[in-house]
C-alpha atoms as a PDB file:
ATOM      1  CA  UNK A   1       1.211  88.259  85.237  1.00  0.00           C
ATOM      2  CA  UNK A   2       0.293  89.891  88.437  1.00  0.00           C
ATOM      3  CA  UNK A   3       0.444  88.001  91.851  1.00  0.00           C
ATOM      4  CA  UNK A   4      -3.314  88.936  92.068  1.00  0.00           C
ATOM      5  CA  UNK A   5      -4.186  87.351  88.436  1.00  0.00           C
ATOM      6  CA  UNK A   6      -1.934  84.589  89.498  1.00  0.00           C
ATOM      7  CA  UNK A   7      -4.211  83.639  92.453  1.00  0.00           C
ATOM      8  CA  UNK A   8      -7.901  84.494  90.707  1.00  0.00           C
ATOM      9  CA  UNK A   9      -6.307  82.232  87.942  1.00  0.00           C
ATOM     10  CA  UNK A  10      -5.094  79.354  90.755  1.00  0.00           C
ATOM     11  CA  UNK A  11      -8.721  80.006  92.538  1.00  0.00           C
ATOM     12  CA  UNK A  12     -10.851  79.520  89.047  1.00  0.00           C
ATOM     13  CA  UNK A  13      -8.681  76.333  88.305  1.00  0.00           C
ATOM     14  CA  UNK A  14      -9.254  75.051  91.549  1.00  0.00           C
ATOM     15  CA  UNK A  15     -13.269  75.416  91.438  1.00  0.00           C
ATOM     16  CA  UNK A  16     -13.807  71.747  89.633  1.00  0.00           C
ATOM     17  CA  UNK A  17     -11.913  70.191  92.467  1.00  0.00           C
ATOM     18  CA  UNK A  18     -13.429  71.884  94.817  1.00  0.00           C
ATOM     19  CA  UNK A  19     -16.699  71.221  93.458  1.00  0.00           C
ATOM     20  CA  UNK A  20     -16.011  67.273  93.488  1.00  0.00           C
ATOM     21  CA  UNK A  21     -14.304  67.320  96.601  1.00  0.00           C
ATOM     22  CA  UNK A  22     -17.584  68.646  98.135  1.00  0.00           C
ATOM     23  CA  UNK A  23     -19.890  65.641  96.703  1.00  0.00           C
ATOM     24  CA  UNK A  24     -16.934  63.191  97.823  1.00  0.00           C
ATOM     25  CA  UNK A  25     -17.682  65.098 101.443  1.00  0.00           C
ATOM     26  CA  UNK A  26     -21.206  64.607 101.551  1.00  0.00           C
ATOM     27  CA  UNK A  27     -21.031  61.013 102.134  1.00  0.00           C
ATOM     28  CA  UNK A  28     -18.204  60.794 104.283  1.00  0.00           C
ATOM     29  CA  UNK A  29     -18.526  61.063 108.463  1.00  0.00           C
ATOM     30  CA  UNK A  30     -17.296  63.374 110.843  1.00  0.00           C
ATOM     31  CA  UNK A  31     -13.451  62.865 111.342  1.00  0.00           C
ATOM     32  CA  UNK A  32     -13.845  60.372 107.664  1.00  0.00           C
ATOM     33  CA  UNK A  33     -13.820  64.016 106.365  1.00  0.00           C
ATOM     34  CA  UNK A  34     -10.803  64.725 107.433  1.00  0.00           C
ATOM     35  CA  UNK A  35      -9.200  61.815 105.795  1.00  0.00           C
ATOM     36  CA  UNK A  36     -10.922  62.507 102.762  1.00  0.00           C
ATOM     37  CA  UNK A  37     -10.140  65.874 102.380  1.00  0.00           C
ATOM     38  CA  UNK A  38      -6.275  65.009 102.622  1.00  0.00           C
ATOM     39  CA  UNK A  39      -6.698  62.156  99.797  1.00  0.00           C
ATOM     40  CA  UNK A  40      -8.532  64.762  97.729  1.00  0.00           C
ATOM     41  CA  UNK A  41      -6.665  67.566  98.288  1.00  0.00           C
ATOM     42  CA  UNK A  42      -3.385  65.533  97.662  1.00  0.00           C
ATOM     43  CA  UNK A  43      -4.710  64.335  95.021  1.00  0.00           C
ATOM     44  CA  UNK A  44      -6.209  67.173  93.194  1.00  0.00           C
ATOM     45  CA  UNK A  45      -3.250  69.875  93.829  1.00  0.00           C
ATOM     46  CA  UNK A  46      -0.553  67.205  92.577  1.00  0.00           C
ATOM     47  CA  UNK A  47      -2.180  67.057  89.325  1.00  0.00           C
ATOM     48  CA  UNK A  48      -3.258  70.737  88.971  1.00  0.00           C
ATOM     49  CA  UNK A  49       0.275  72.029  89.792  1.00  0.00           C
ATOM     50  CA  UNK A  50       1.388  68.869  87.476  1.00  0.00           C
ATOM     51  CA  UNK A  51      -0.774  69.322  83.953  1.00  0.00           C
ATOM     52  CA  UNK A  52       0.221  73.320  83.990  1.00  0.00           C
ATOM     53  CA  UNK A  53       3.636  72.420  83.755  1.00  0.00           C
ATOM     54  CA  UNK A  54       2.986  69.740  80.966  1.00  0.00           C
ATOM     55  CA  UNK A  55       1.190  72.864  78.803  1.00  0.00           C
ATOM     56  CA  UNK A  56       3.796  75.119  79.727  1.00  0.00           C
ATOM     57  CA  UNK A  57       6.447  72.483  78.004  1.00  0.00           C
ATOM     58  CA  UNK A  58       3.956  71.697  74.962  1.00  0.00           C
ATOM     59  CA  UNK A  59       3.310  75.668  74.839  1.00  0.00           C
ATOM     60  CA  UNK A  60       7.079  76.116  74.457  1.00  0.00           C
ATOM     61  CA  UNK A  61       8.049  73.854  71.578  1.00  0.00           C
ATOM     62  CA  UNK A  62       5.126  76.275  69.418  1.00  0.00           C
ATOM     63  CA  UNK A  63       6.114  80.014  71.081  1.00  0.00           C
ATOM     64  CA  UNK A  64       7.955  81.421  69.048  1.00  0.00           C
ATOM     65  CA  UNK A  65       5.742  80.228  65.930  1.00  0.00           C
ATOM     66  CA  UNK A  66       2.829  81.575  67.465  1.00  0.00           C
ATOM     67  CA  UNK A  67       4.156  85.091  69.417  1.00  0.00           C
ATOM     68  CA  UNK A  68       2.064  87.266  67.811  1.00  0.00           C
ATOM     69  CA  UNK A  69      -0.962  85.947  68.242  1.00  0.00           C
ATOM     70  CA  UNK A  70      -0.478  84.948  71.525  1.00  0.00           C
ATOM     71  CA  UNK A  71      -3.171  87.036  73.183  1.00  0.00           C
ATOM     72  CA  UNK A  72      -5.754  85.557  71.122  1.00  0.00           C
ATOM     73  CA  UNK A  73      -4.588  81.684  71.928  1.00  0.00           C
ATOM     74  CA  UNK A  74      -4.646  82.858  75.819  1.00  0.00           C
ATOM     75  CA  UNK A  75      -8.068  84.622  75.029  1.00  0.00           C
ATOM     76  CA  UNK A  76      -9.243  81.395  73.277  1.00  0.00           C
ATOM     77  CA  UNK A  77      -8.082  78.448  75.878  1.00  0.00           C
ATOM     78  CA  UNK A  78      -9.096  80.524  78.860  1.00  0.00           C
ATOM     79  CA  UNK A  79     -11.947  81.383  77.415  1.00  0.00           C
ATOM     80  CA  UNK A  80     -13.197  77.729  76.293  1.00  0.00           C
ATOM     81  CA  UNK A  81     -11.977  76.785  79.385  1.00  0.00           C
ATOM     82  CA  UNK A  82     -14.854  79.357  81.301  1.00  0.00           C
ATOM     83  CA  UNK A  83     -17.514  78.440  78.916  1.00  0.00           C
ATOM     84  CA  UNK A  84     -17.177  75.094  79.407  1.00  0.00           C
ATOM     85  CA  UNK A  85     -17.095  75.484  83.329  1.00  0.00           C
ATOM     86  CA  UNK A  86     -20.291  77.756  83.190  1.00  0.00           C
ATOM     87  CA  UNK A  87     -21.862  75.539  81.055  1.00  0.00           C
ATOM     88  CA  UNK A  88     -21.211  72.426  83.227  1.00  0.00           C
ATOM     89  CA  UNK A  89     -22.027  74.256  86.469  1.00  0.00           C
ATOM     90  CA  UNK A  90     -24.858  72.265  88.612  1.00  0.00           C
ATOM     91  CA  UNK A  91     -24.910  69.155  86.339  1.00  0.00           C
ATOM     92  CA  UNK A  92     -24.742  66.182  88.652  1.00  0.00           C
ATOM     93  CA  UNK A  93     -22.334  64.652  89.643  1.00  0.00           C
ATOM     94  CA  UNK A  94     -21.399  61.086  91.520  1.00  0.00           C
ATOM     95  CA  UNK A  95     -21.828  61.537  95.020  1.00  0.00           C
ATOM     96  CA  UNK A  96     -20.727  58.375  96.155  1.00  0.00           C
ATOM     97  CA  UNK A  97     -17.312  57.850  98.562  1.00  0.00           C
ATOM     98  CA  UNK A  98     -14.781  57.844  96.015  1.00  0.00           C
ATOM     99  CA  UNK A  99     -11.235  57.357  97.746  1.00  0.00           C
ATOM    100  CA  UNK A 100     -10.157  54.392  95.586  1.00  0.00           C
ATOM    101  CA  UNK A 101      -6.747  54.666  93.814  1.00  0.00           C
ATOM    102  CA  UNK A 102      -8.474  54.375  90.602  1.00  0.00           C
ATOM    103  CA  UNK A 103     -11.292  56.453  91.327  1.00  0.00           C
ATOM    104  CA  UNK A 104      -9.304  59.252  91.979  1.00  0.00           C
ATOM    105  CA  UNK A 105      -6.764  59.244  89.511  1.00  0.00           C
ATOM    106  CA  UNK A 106      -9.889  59.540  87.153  1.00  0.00           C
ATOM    107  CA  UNK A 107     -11.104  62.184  88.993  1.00  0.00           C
ATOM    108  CA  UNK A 108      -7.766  64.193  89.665  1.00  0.00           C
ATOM    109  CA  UNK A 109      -7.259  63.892  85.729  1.00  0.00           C
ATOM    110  CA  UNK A 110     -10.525  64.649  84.476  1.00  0.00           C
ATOM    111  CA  UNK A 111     -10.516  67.862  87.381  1.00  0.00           C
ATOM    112  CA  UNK A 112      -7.524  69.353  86.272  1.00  0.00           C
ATOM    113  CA  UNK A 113      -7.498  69.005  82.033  1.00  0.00           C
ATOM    114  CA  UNK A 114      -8.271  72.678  82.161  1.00  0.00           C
ATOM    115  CA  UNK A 115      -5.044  73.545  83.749  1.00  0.00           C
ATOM    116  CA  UNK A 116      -3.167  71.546  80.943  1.00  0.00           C
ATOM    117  CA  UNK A 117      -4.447  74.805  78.899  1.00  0.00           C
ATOM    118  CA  UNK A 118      -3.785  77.382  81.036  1.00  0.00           C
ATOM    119  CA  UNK A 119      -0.383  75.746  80.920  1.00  0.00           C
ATOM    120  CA  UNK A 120      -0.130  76.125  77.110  1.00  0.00           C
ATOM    121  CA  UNK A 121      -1.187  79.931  77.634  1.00  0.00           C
ATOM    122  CA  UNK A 122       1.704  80.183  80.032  1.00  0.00           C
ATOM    123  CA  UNK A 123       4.176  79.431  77.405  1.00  0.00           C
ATOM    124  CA  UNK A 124       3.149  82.715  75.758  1.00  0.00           C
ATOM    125  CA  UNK A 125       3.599  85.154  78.968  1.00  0.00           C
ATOM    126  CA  UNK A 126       6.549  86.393  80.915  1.00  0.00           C
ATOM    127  CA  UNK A 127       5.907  84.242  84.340  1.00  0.00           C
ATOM    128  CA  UNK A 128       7.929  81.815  86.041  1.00  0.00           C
ATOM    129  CA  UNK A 129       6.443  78.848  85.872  1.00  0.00           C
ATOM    130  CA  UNK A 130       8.024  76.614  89.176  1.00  0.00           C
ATOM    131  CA  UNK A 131       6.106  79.204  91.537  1.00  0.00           C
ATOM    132  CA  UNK A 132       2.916  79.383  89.317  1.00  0.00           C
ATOM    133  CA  UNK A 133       2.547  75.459  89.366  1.00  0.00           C
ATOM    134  CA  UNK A 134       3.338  75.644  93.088  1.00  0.00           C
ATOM    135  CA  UNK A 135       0.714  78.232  93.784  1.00  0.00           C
ATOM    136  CA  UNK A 136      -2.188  76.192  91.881  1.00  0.00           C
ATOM    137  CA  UNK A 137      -1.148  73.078  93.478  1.00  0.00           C
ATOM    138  CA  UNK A 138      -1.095  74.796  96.872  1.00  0.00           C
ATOM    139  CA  UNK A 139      -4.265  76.449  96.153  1.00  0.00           C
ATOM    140  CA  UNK A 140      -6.160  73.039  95.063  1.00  0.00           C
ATOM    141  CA  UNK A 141      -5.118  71.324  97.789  1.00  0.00           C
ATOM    142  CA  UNK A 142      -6.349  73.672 100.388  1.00  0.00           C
ATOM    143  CA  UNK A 143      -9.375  74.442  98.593  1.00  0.00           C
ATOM    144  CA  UNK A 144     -10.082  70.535  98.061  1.00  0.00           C
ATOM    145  CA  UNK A 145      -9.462  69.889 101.672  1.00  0.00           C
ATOM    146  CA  UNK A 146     -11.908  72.578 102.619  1.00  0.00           C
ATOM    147  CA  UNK A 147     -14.117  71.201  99.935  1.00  0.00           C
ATOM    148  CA  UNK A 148     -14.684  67.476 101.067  1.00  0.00           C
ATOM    149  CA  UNK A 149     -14.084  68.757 105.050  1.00  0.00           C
ATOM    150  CA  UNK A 150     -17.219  70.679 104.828  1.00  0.00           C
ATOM    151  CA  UNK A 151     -19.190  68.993 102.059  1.00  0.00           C
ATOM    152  CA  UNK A 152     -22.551  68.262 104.206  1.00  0.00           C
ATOM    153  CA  UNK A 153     -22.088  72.015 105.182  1.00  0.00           C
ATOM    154  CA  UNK A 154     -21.693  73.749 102.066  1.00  0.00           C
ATOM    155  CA  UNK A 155     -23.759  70.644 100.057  1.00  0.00           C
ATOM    156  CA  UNK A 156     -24.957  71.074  96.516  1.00  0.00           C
ATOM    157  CA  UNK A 157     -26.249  75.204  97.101  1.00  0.00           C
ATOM    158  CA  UNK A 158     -22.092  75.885  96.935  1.00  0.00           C
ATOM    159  CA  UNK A 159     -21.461  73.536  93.829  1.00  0.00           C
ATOM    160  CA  UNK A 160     -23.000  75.446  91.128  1.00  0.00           C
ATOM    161  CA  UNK A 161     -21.736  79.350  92.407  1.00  0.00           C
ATOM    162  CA  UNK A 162     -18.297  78.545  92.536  1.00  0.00           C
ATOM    163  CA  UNK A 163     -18.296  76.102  89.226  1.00  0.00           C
ATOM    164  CA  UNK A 164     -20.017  79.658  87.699  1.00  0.00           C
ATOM    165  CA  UNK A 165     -17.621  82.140  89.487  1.00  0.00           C
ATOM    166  CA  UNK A 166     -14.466  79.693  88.689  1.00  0.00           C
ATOM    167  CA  UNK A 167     -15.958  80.124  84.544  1.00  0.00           C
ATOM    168  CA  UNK A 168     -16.447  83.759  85.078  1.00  0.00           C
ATOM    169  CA  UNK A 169     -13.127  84.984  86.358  1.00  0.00           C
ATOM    170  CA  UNK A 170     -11.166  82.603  83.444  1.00  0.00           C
ATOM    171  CA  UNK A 171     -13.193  84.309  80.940  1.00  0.00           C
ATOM    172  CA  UNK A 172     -12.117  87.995  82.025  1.00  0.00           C
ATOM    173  CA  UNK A 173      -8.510  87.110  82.553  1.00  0.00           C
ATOM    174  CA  UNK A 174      -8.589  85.482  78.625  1.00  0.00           C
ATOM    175  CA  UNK A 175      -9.910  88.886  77.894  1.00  0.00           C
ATOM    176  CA  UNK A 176      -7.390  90.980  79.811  1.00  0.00           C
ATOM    177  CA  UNK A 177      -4.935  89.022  77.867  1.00  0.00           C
ATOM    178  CA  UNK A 178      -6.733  91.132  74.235  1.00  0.00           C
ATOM    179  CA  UNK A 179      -7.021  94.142  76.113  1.00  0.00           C
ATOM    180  CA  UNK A 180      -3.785  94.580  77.427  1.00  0.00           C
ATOM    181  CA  UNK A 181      -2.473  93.456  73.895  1.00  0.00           C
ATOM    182  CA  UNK A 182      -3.786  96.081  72.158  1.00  0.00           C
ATOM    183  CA  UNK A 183      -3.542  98.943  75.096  1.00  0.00           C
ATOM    184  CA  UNK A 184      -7.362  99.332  75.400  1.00  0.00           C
ATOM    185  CA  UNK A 185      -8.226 100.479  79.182  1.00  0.00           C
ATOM    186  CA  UNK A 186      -4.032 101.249  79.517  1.00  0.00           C
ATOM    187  CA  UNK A 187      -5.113 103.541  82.626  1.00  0.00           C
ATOM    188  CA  UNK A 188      -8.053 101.417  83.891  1.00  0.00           C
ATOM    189  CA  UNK A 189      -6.329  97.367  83.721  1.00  0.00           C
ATOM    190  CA  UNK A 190      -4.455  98.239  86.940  1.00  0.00           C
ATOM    191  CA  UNK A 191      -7.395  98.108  88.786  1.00  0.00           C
ATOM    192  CA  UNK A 192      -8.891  94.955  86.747  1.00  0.00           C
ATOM    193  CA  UNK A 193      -6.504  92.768  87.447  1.00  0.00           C
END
């Protein structure tokens, strides 16, 4: 996996957080935001660099069962994964402070069960997974921070275009995964991804 489909990947996984991290900004205060977007962003990157790993363990117990139709399974979770994102993009969601240790272990859960696939998809490619979890956490945080530090800024316009965008980009990597499988595009994938 390239260091570019490594990020678009962390980036797409990181769009649900973001996403709540911006309605958990929207109630909050000036420097409240800041506070906020270290709870969710500690939060939220913990658990997405967290639930890959997980997959990437499950994935490996059924890898060499499954090898040759691994592009498929990575075309099918990722794919799911996209629709499911594009799908859900603008429903609402609660916008109420939600700092609570219960509250977000719900949320931080709930925001990263996608990444519990991608891990599964990892199992199937050639990638180290330590700095792959690292980079998604890393990502998350910083985009969750960003997220619930500018929530009133970016409000509910930004919500729906990155939920769609995250969904979009997950769907063409789970199809890079067929193409490059079967060696359509060999000269063009390069510049894909």
């Amino acid at each position: 996996m390239s260091a570019l489909t490594l990020f678009l990947l962390a980036v797409s996984l990181s769009m649900d957080a973001f996403a709540v991290s911006v309605c958990g900004g929207l109630k909050m205060e000036g420097r409240e935001r800041f506070k906020g977007g270290l709870i969710f962003g500690a939060w939220f990157g913990v658990f997405q660099a967290l639930m890959p790993l997980v997959g990437y363990e499950l994935g490996s117990h059924f890898a060499k069962v499954a090898e040759a139709y691994s592009h498929w399974i990575i075309f099918l979770i990722l794919s799911y994964i996209g629709w499911n994102m594009i799908q859900e993009a603008g429903e609402d969601q609660e916008k109420e402070k939600v700092t609570g240790f219960q509250t977000m272990l719900g949320l931080a859960v709930a925001t990263s069960l996608d990444a519990l696939g991608v891990g599964v998809g990892f199992a199937f490619l050639d990638i180290r997974i330590l700095p792959a979890v690292l980079e998604i956490g890393t990502i998350t945080f910083c985009l969750s921070f960003l997220g619930c530090a500018c929530g009133s800024v970016i409000g509910m316009w930004g919500k729906e275009r990155a939920e769609k965008a995250g969904g979009f980009v997950l769907l063409l990597i789970g199809l890079k995964a067929v193409i490059e499988h079967y060696g359509i595009l060999d000269n063009w994938t390069p510049f894909l991804f």
